[in-house]
Protein backbone atom coordinates (compact mmCIF):
# COMPACT_ATOMS: atom_id res chain seq x y z
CA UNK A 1 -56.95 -121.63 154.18
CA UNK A 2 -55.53 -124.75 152.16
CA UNK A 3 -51.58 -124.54 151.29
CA UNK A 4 -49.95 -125.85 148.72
CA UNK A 5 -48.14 -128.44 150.38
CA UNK A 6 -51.99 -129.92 151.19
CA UNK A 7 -52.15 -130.74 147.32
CA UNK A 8 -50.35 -132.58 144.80
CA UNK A 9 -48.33 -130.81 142.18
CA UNK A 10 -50.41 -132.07 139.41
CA UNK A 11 -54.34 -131.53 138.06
CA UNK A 12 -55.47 -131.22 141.48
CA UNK A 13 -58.68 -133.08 140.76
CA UNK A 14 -57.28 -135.99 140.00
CA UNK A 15 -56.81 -139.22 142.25
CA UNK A 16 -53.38 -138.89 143.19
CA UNK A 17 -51.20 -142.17 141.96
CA UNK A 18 -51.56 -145.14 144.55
CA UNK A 19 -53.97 -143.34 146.92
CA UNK A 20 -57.03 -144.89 145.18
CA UNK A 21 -59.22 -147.88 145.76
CA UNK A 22 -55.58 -149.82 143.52
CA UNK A 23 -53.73 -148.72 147.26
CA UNK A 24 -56.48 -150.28 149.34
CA UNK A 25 -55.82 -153.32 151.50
CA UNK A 26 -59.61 -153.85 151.36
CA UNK A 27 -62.70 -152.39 149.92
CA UNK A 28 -64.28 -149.51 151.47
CA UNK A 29 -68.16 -149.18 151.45
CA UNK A 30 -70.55 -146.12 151.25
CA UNK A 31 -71.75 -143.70 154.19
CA UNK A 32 -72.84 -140.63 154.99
CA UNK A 33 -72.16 -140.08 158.66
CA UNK A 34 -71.11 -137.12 160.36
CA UNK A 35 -67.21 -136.10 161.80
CA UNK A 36 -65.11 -133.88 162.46
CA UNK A 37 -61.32 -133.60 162.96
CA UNK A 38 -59.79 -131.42 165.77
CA UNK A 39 -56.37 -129.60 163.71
CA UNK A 40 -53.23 -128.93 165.21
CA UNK A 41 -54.40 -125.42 166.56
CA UNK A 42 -56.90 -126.78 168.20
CA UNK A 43 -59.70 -125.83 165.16
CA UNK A 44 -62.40 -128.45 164.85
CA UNK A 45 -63.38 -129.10 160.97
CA UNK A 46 -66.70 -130.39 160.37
CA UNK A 47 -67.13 -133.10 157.53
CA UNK A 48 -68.70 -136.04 156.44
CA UNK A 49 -67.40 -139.48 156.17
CA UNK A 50 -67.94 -140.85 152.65
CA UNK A 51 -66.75 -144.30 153.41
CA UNK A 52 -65.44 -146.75 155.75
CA UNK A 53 -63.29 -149.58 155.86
CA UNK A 54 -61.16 -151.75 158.22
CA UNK A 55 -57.95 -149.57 158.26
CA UNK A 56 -59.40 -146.52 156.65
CA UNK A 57 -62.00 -143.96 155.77
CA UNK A 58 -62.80 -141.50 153.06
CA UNK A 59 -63.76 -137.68 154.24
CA UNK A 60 -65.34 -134.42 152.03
CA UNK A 61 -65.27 -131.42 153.81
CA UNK A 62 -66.00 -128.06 152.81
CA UNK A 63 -62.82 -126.64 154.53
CA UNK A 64 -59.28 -128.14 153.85
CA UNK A 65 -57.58 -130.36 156.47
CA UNK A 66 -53.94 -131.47 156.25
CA UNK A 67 -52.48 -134.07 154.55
CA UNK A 68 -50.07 -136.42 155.45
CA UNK A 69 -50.73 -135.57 159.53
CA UNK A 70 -52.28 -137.24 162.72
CA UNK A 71 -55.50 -135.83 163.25
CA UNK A 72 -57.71 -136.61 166.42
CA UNK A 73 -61.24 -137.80 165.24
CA UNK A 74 -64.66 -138.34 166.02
CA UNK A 75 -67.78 -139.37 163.76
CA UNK A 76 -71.56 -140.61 164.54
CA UNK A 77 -72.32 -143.94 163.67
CA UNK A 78 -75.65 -145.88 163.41
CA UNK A 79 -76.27 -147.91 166.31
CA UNK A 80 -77.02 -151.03 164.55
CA UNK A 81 -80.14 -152.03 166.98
CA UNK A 82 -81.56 -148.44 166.48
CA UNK A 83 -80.80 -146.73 163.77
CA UNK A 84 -82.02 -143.44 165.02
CA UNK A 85 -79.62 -143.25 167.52
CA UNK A 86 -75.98 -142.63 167.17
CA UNK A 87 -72.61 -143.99 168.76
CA UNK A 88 -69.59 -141.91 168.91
CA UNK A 89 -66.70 -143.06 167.74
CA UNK A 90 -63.39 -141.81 168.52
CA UNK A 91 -59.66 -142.01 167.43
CA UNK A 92 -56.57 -140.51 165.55
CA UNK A 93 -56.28 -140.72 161.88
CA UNK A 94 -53.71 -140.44 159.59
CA UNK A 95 -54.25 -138.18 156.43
CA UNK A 96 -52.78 -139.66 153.18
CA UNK A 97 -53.88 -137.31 150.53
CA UNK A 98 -56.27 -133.90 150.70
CA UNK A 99 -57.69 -133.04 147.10
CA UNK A 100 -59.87 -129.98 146.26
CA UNK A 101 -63.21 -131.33 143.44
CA UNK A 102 -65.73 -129.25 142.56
CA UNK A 103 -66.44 -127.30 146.07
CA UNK A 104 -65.63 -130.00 148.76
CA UNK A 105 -61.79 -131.50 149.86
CA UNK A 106 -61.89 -134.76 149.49
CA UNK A 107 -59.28 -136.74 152.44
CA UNK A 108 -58.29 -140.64 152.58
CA UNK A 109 -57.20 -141.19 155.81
CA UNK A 110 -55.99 -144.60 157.59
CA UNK A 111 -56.76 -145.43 161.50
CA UNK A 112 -53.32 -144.67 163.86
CA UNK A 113 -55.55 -145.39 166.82
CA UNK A 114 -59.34 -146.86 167.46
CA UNK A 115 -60.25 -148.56 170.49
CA UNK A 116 -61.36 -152.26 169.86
CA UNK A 117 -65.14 -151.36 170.82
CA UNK A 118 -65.36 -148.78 167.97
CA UNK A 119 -63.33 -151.52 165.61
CA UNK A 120 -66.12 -154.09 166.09
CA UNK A 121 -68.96 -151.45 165.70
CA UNK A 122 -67.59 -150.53 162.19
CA UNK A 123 -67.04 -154.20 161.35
CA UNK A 124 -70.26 -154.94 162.32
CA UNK A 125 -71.68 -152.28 160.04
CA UNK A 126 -69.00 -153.02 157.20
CA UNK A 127 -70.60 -157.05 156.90
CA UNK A 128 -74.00 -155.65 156.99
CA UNK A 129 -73.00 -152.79 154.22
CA UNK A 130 -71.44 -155.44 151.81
CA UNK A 131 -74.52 -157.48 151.93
């Protein structure tokens, strides 16, 4: 169940101020690729990552997660040779801002911890994306 502390004071389906794409260090591209994110009880949350970049990541979920925390993390990516197949990747996150539209949360998050292995993978699929 969402609280209100997981949502700005204002309209909340708006972008909250300097959270958007204004906020960004760099440009995020599109995805659809599968995650989750374990929460502090130990519930796992099953979403979708929206988009990626080099220090962040947007998520939609059906169920709220909490903003402003360290969240452990895991999504599917591509593998880039064989697109059928799919790479974990793990790592902690960092929630800046939850926001309820329509039906689905909608989370920006920034990386706290990635291993370099999983930071080259999403590179590599970041300079193919902004072809």
């Amino acid at each position: 169940m969402a609280h209100d502390a997981d949502f700005p004071p204002a309209n909340p389906v708006s972008t909250p101020p300097q959270v958007g794409s204004d906020a960004r260090r760099e440009p995020r591209v599109r995805v659809s690729w599968p995650g989750r994110v374990q929460l502090p009880a130990g519930v796992v949350v099953d979403l979708r990552v929206r988009d990626i970049s080099e220090s962040g990541l947007g998520l939609v979920s059906e169920l709220s997660i909490p903003g402003r925390s360290v969240l452990t993390f895991a999504m599917g990516v591509p593998d880039p040779d064989q697109p059928k197949q799919v790479i974990p990747v793990t790592g902690s996150i960092r929630t800046a801002y939850v926001i309820l539209q329509a039906r689905d949360f909608h989370a920006g998050a920034m990386w706290v911890d990635i291993s370099s292995e999983n930071r080259d993978l999403l590179r590599l699929w970041l300079r193919r994306l902004r072809r």
